[in-house]
N, C-alpha and C. Protein backbone atom coordinates (compact mmCIF):
# COMPACT_ATOMS: atom_id res chain seq x y z
N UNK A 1 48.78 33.75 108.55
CA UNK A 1 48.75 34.74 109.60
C UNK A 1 48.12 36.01 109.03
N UNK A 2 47.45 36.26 109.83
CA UNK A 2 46.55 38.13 109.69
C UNK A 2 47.64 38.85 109.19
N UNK A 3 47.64 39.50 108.10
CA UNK A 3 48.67 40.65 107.67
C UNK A 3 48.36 41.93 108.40
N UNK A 4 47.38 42.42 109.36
CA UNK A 4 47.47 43.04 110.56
C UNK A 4 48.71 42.84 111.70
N UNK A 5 48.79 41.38 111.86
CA UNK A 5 49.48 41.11 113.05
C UNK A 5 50.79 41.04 112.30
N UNK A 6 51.07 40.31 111.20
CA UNK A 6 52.66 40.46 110.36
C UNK A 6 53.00 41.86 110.78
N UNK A 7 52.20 42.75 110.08
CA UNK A 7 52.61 44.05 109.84
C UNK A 7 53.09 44.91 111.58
N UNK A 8 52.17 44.36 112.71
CA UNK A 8 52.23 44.97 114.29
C UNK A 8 53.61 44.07 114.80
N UNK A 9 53.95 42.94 114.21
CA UNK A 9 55.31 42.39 114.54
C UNK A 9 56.54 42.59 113.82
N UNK A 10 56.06 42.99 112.78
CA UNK A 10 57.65 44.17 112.05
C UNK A 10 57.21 45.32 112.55
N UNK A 11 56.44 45.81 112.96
CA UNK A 11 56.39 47.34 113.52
C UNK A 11 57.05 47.14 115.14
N UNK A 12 57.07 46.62 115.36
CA UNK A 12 57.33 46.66 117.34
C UNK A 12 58.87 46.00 116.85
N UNK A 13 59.07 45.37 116.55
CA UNK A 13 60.64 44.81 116.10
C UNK A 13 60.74 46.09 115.86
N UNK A 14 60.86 46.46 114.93
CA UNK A 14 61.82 47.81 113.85
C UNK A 14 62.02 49.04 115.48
N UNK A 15 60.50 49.21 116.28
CA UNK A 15 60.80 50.06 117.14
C UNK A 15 61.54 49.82 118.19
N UNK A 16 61.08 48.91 118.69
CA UNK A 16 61.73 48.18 120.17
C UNK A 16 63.55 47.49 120.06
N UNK A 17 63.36 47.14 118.76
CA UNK A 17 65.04 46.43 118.46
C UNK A 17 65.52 47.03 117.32
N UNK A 18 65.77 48.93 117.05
CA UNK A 18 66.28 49.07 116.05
C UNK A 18 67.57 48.61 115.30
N UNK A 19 68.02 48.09 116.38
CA UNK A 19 70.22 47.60 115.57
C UNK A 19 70.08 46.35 115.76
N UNK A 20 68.80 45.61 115.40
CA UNK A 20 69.09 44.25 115.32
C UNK A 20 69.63 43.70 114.04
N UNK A 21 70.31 43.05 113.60
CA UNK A 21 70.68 42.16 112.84
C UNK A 21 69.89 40.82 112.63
N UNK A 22 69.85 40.67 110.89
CA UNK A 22 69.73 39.08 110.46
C UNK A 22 70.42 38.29 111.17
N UNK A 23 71.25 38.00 111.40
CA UNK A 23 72.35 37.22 112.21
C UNK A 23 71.94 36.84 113.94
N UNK A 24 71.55 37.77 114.41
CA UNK A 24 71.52 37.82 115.97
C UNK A 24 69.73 37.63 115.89
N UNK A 25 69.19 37.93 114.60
CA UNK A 25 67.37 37.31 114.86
C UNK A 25 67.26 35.60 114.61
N UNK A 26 68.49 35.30 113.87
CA UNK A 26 68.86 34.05 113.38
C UNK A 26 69.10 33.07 114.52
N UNK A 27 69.47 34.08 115.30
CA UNK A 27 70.18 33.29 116.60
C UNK A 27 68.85 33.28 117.66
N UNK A 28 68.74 34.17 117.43
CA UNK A 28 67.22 34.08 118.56
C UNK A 28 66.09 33.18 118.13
N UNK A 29 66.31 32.97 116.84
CA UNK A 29 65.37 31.78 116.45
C UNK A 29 65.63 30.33 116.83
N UNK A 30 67.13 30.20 117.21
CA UNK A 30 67.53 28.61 117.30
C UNK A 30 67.35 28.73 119.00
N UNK A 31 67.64 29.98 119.83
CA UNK A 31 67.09 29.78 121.30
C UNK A 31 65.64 29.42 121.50
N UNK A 32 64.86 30.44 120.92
CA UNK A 32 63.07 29.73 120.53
C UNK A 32 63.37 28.30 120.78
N UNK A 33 63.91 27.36 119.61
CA UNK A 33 63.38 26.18 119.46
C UNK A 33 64.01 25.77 120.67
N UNK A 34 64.72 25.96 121.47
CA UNK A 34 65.66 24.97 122.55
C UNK A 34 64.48 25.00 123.40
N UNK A 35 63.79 26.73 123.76
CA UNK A 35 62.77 26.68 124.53
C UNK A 35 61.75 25.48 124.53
N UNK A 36 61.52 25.80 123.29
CA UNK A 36 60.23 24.81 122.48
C UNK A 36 60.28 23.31 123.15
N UNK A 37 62.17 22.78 122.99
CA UNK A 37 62.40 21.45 123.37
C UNK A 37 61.93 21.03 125.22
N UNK A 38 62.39 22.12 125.78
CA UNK A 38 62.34 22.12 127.03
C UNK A 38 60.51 22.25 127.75
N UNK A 39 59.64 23.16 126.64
CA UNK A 39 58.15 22.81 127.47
C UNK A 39 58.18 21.59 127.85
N UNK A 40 57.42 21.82 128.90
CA UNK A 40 56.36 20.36 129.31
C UNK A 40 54.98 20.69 128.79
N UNK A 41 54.39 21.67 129.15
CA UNK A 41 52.96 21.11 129.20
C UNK A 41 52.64 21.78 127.45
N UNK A 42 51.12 21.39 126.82
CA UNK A 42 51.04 21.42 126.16
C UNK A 42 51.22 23.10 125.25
N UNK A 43 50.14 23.94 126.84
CA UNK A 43 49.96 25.32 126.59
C UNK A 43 51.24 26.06 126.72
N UNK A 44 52.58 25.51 127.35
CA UNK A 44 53.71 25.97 127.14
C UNK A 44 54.78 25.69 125.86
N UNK A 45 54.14 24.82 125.29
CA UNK A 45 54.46 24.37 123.81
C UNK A 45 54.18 25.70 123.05
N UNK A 46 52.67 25.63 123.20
CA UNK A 46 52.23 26.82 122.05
C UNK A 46 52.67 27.85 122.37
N UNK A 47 52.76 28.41 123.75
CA UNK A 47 53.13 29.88 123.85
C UNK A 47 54.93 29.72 122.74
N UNK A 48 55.60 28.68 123.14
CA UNK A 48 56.97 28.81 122.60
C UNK A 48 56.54 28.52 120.95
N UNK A 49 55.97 28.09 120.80
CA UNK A 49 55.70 28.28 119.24
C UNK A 49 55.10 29.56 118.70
N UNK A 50 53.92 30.09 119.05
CA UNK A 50 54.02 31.76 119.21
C UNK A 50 55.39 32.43 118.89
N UNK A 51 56.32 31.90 119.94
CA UNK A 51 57.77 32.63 120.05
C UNK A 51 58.39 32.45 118.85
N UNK A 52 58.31 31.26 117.99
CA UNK A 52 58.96 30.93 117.32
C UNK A 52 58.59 31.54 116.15
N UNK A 53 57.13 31.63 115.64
CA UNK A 53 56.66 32.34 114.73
C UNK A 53 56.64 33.67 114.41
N UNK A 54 56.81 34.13 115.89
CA UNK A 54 57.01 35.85 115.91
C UNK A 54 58.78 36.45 115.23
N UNK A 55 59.18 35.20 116.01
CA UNK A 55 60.72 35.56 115.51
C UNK A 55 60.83 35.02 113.86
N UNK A 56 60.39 34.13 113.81
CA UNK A 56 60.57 33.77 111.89
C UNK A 56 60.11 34.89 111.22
N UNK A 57 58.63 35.36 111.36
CA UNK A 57 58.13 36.45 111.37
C UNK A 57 59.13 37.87 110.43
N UNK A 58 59.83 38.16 111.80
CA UNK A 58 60.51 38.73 111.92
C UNK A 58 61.54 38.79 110.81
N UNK A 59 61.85 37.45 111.12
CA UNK A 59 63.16 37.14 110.06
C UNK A 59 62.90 37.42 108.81
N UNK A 60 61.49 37.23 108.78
CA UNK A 60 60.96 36.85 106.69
C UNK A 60 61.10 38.30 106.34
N UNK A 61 60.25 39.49 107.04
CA UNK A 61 59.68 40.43 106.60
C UNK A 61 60.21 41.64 106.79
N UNK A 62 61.33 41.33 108.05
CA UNK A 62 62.24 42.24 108.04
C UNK A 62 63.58 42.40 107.48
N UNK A 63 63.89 41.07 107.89
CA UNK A 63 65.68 40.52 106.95
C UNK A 63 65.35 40.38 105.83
N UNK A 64 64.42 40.14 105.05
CA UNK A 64 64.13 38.65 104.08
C UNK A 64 65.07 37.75 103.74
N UNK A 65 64.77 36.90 105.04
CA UNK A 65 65.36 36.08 105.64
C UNK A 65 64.49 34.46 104.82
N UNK A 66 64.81 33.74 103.93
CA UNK A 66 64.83 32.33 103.19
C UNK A 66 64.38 31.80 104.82
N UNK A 67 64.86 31.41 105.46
CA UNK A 67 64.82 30.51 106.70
C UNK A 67 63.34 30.98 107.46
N UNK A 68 63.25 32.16 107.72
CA UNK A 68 62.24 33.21 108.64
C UNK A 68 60.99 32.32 107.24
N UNK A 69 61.15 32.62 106.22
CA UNK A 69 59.94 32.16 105.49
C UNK A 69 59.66 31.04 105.32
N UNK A 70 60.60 29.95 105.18
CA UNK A 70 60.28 28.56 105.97
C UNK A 70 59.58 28.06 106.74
N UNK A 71 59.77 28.88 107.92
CA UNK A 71 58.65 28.37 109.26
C UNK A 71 57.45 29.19 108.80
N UNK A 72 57.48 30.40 108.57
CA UNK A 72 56.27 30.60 108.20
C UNK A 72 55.39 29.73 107.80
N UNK A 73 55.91 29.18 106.68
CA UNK A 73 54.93 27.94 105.88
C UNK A 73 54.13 27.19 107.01
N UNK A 74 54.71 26.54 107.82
CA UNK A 74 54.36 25.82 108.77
C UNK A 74 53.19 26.83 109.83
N UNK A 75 52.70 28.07 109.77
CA UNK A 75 51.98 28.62 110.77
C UNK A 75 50.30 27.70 110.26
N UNK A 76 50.06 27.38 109.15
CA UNK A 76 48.92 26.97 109.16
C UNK A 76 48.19 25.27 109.49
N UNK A 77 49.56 25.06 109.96
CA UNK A 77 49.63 23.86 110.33
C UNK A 77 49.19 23.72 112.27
N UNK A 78 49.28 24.93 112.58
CA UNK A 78 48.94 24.88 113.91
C UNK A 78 48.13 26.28 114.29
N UNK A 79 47.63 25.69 115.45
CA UNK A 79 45.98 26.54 115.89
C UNK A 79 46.75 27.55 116.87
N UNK A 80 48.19 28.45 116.59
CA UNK A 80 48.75 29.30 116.83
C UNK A 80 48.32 30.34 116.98
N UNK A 81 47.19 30.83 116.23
CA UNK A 81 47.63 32.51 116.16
C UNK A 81 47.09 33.36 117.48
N UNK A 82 45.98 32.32 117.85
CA UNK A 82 45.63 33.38 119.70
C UNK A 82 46.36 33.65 120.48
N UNK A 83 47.78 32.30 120.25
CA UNK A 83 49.28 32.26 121.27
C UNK A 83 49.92 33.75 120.90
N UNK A 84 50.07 34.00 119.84
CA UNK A 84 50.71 34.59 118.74
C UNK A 84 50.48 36.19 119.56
N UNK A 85 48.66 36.24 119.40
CA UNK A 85 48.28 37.77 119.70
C UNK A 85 48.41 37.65 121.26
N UNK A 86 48.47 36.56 121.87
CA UNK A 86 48.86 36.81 123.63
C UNK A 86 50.42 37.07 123.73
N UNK A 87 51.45 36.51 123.37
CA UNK A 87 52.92 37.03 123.20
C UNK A 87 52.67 38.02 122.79
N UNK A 88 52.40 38.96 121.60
CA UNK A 88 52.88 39.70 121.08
C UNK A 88 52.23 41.24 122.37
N UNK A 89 51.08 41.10 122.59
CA UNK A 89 50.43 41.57 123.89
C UNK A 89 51.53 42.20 125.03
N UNK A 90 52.03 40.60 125.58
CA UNK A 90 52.98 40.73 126.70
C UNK A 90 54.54 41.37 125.89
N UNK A 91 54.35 41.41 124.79
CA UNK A 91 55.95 41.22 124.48
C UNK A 91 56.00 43.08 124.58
N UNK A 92 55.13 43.56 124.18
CA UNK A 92 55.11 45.26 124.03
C UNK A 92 54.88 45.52 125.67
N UNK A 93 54.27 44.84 126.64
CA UNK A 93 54.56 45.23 127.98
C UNK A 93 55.61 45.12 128.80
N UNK A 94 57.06 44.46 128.01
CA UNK A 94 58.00 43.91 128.57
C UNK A 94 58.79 44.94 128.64
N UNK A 95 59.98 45.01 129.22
CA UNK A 95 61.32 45.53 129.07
C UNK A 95 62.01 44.60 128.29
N UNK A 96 63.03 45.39 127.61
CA UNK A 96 64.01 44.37 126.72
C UNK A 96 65.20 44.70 126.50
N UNK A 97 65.82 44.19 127.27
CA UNK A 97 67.74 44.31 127.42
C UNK A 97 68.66 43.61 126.23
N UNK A 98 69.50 44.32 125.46
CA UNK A 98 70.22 43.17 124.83
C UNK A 98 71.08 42.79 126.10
N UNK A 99 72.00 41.53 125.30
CA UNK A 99 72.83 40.41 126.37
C UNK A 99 73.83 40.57 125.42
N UNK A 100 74.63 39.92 126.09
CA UNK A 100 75.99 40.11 125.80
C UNK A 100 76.28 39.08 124.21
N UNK A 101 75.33 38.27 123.83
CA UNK A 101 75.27 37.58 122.07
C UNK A 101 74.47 37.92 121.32
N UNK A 102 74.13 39.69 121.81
CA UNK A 102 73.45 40.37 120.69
C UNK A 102 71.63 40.29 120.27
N UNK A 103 71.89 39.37 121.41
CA UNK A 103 69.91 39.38 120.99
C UNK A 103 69.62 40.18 122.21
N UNK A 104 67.90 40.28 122.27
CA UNK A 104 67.42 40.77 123.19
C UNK A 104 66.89 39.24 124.10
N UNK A 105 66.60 39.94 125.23
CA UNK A 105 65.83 38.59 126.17
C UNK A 105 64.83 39.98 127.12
N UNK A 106 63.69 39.77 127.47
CA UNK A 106 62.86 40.92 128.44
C UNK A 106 63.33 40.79 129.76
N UNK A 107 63.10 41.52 130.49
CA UNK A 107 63.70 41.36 131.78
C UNK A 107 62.80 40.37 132.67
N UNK A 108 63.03 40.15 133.52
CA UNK A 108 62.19 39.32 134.36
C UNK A 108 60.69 40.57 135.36
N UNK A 109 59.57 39.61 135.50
CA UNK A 109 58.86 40.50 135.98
C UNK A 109 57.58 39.95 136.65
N UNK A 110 56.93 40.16 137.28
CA UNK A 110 56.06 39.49 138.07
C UNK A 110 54.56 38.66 137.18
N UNK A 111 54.95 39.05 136.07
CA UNK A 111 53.96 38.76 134.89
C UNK A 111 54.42 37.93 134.43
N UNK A 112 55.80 37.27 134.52
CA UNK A 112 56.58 36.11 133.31
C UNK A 112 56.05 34.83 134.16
N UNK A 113 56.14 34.68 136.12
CA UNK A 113 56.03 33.70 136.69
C UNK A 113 54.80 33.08 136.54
């Protein structure tokens, strides 16, 4: 991955989710994959893999998080990173609420449908 885009996805984390926790990014990583399980089509695969990488991402460079750098390994294994810069795009146009298990989720919006 571009150490541009590493660096613009610990920067928007650190701003957008300052009281996040290792723990609750940990957790948002195992919702990613449920997503992941549930695509159907192919281009909804990648966008959730995007998701998944942004949050490992996250995990490696902000927690240094063992697990977050794990998946990393795996980003060059897939033709991800355009998914990557289209999430990360929408993700700074979103609203973002925490929920009641500590992660964030964006709000719903005429752009998600």
């Amino acid at each position: 991955m571009k150490k541009e885009l590493v660096e613009d996805i610990v920067s928007w984390s650190k701003s957008c989710f300052p009281d996040l926790t290792k723990e609750k990014q940990t957790l948002k990583l195992h919702e990613e994959i449920s997503e992941l399980e549930r695509a159907k089509t192919e281009e909804e695969k990648m966008y959730e893999m995007a998701d998944i990488f942004i949050v490992a991402t996250i995990l490696h460079k902000r927690f240094k998080s063992d697990l977050g750098k794990r998946f990393m390994r795996f980003y060059d294994l897939f033709e991800v990173e355009p998914f990557v810069e289209k999430k990360m795009k929408r993700n700074k146009e979103r609203v973002w609420k925490k929920v009641s298990n500590g992660t964030y989720h964006h709000e719903e919006s005429e752009k998600d449908e």
